[in-house]
C-alpha atoms as a PDB file:
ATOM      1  CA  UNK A   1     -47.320  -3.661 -31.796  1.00  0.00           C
ATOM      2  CA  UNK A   2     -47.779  -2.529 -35.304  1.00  0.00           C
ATOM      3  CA  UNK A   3     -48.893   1.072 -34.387  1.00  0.00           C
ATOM      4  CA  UNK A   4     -45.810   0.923 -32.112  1.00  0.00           C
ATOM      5  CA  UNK A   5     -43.780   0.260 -35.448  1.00  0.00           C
ATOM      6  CA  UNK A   6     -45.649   2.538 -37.707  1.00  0.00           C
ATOM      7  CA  UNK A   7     -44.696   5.466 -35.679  1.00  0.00           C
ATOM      8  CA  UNK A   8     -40.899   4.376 -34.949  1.00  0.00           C
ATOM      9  CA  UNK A   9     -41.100   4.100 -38.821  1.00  0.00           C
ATOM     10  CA  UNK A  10     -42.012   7.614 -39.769  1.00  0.00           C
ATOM     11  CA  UNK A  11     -39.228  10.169 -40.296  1.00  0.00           C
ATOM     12  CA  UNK A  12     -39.171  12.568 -37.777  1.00  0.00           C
ATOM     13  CA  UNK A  13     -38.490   9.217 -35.545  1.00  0.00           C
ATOM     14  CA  UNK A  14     -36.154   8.001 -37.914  1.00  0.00           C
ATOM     15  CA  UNK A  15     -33.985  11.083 -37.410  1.00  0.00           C
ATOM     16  CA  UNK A  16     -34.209  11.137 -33.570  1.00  0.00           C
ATOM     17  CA  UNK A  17     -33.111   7.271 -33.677  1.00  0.00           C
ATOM     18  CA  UNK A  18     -30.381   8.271 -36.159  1.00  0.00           C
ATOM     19  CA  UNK A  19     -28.689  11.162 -33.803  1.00  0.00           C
ATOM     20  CA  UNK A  20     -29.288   9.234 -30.823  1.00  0.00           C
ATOM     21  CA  UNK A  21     -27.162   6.428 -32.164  1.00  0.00           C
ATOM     22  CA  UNK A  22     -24.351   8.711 -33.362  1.00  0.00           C
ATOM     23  CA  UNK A  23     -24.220  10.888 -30.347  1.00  0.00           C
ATOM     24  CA  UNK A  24     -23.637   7.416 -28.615  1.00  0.00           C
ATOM     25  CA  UNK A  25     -21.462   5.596 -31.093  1.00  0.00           C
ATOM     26  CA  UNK A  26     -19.125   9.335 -30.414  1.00  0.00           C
ATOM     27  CA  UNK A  27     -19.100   9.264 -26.823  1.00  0.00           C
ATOM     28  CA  UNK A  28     -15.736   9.420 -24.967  1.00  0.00           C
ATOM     29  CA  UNK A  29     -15.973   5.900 -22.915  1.00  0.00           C
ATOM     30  CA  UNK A  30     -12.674   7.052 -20.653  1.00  0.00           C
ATOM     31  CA  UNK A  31     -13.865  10.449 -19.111  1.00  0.00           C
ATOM     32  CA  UNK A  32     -15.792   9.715 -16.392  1.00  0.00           C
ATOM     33  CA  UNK A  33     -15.625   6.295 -16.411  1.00  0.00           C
ATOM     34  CA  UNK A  34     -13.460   5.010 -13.635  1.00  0.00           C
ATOM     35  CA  UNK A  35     -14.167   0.828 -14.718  1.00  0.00           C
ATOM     36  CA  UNK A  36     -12.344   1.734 -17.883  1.00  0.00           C
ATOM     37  CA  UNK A  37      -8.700   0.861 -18.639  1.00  0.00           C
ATOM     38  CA  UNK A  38      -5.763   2.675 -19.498  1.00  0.00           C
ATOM     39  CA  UNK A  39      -2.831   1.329 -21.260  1.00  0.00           C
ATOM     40  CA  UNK A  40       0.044   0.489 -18.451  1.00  0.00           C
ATOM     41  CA  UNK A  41       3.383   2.006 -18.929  1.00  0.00           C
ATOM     42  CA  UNK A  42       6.098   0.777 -20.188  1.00  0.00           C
ATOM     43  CA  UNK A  43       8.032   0.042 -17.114  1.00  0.00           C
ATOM     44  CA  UNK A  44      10.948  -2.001 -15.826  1.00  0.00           C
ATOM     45  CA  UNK A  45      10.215  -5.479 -15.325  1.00  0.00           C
ATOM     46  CA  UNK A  46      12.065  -7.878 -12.718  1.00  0.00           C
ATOM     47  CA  UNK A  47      11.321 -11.625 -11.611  1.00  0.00           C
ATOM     48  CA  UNK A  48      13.104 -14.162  -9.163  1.00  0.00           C
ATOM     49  CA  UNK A  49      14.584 -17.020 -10.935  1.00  0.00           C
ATOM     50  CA  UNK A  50      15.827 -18.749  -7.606  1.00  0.00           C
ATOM     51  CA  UNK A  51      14.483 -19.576  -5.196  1.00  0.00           C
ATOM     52  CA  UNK A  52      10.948 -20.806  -6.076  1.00  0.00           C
ATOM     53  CA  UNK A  53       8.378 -18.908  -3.855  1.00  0.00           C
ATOM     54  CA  UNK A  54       7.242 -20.730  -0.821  1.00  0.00           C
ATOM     55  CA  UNK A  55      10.224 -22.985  -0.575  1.00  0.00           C
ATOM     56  CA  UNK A  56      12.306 -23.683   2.489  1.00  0.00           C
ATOM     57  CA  UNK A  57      16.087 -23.377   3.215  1.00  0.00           C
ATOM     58  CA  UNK A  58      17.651 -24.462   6.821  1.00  0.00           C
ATOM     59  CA  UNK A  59      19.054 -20.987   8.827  1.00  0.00           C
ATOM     60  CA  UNK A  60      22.579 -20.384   8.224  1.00  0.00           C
ATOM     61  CA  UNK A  61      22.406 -21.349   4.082  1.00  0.00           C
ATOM     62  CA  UNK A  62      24.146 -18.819   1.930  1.00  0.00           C
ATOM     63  CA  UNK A  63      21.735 -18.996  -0.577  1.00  0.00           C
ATOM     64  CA  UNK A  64      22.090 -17.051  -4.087  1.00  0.00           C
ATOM     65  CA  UNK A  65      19.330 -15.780  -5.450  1.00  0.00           C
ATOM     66  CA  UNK A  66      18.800 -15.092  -8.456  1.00  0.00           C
ATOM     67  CA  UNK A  67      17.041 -12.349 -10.308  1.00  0.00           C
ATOM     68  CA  UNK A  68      16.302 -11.024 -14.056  1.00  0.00           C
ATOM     69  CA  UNK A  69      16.003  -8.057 -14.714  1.00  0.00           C
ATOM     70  CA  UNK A  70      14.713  -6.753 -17.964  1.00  0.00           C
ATOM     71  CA  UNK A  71      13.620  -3.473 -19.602  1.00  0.00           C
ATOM     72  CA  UNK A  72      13.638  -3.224 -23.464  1.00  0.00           C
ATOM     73  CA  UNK A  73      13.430   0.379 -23.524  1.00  0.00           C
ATOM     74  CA  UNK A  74      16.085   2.293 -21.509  1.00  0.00           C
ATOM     75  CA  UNK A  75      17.637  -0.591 -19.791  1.00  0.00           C
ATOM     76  CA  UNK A  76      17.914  -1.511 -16.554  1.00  0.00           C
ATOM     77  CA  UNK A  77      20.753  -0.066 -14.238  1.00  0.00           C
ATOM     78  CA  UNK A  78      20.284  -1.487 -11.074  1.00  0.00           C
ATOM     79  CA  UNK A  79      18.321  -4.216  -9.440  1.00  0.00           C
ATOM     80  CA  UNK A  80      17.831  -4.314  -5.174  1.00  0.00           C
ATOM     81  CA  UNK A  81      16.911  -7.298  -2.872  1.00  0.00           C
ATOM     82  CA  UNK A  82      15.400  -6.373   0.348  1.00  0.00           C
ATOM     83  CA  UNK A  83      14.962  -8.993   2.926  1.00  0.00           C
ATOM     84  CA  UNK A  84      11.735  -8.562   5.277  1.00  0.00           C
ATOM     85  CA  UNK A  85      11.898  -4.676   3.930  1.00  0.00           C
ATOM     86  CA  UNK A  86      14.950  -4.026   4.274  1.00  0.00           C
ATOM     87  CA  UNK A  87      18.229  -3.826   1.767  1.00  0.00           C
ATOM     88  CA  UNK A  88      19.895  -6.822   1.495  1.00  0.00           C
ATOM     89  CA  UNK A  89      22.307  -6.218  -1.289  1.00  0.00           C
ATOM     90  CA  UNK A  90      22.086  -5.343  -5.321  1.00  0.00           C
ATOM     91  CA  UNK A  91      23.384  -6.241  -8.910  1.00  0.00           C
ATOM     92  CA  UNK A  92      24.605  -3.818 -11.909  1.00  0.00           C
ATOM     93  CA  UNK A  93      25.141  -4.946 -15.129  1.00  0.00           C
ATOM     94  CA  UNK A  94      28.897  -4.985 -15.382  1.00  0.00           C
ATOM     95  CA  UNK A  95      29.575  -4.306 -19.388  1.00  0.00           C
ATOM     96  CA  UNK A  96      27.459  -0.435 -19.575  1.00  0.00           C
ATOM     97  CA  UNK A  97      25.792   1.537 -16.717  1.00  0.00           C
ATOM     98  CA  UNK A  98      22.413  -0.213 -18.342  1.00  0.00           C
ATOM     99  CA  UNK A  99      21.312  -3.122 -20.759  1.00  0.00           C
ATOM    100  CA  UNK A 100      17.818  -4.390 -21.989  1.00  0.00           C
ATOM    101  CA  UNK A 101      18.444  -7.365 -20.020  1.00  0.00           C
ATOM    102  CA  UNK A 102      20.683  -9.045 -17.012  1.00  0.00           C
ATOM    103  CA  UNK A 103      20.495 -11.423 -14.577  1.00  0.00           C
ATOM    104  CA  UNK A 104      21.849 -10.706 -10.667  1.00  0.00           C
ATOM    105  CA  UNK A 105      22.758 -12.885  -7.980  1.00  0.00           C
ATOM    106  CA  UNK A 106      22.450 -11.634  -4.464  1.00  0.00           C
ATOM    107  CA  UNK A 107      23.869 -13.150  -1.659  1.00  0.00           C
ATOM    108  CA  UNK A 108      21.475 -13.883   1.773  1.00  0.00           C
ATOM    109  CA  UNK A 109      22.677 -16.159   4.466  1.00  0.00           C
ATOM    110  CA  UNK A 110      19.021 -17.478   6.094  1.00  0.00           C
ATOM    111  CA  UNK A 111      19.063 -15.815   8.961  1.00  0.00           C
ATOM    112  CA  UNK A 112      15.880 -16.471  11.594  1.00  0.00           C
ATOM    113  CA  UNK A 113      13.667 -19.166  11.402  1.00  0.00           C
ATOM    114  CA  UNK A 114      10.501 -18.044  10.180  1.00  0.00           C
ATOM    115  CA  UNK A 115       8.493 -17.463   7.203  1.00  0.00           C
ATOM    116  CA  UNK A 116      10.934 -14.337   5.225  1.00  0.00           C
ATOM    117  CA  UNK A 117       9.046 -11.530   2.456  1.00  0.00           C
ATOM    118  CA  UNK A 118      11.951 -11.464  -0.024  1.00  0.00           C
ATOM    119  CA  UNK A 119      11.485  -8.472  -2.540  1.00  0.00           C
ATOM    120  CA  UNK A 120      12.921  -7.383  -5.973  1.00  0.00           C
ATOM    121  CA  UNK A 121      12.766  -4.029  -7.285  1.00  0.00           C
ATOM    122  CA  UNK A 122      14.840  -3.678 -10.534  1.00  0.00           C
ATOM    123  CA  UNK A 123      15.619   0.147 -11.523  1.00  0.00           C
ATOM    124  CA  UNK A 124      16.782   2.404 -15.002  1.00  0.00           C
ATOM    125  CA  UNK A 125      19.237   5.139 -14.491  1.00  0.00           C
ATOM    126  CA  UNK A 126      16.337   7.912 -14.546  1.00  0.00           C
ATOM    127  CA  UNK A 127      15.156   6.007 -11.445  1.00  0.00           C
ATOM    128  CA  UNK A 128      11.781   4.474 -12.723  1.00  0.00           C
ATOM    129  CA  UNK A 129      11.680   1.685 -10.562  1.00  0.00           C
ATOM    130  CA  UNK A 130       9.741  -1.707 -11.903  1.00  0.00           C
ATOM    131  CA  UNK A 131       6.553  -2.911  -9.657  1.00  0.00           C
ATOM    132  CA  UNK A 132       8.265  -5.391  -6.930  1.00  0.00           C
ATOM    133  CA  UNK A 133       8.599  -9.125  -7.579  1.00  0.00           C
ATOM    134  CA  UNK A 134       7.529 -11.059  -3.906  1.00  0.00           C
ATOM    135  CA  UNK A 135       8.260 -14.057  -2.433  1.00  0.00           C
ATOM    136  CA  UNK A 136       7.751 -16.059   0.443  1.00  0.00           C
ATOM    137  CA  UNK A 137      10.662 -18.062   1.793  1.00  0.00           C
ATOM    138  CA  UNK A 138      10.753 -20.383   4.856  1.00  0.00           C
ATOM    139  CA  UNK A 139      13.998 -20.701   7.386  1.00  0.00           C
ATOM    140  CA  UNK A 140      13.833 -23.986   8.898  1.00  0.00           C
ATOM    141  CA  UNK A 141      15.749 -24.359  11.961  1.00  0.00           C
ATOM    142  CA  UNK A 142      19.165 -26.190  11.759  1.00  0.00           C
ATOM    143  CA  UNK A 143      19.070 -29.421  13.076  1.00  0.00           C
ATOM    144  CA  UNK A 144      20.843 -30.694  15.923  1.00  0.00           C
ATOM    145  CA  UNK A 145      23.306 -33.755  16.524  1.00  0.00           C
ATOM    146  CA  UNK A 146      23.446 -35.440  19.081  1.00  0.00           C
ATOM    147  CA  UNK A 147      27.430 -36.960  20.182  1.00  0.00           C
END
């Protein structure tokens, strides 16, 4: 073991030890290396506020939901509900064509009794869409009286 260190300790080994280090300590850790990550971008953001996912509703409800919308930068314009994938209805803001920050509510009367994928995509005039807010909403059958 001492040997071991005498000969780490001499100079020529010194200076090998030395460049290795800095050649490391310079290296570029995001080229190449997929596990590394990048900074997301700044995006539109949008979130449900109502209803709470996983919650039920009997068929035939006209239920509001509600949805914020935000987006600091540009602002958002526009903000879409789809239903099971497909357009349901959306919300502007109504005092300039965008704002930093509103809150929609869209209209969806329950319709089919089943488990429902209920989707917000909020939008800034350019287009740059936010990453979809999901939930899952359940449509209870209405019940039945009896005379």
């Amino acid at each position: 073991m001492c040997r071991m260190l005498k000969v780490f300790s001499h100079p020529k080994w010194t200076a090998l030890l030395s460049l290795a280090v800095m050649l490391l300590a310079g290296c570029n850790l995001r080229q190449g290396s997929p596990s590394t990550p990048f900074p997301t971008p700044d995006i539109p953001q949008v979130r449900f506020m109502f209803p709470d996912n996983n919650s039920s509703v009997i068929e035939g409800t006209d239920l509001a939901v509600t949805l914020l919308a935000e987006d600091l930068g540009a602002g958002i314009a526009r903000v879409e509900l789809l239903v099971d994938d497909a357009k349901q209805g959306e919300g502007k803001p109504e005092v300039a064509p965008a704002v930093p920050a509103f809150t929609a509510n869209i209209h969806w009367v329950a319709a089919g009794v089943g488990l429902h994928s209920l989707t917000a995509i909020a939008y800034r005039e350019d287009g740059q869409a936010s990453a979809p807010a999901t939930l899952v909403l359940n449509v209870l059958p209405r019940p039945t009286t009896t005379p």
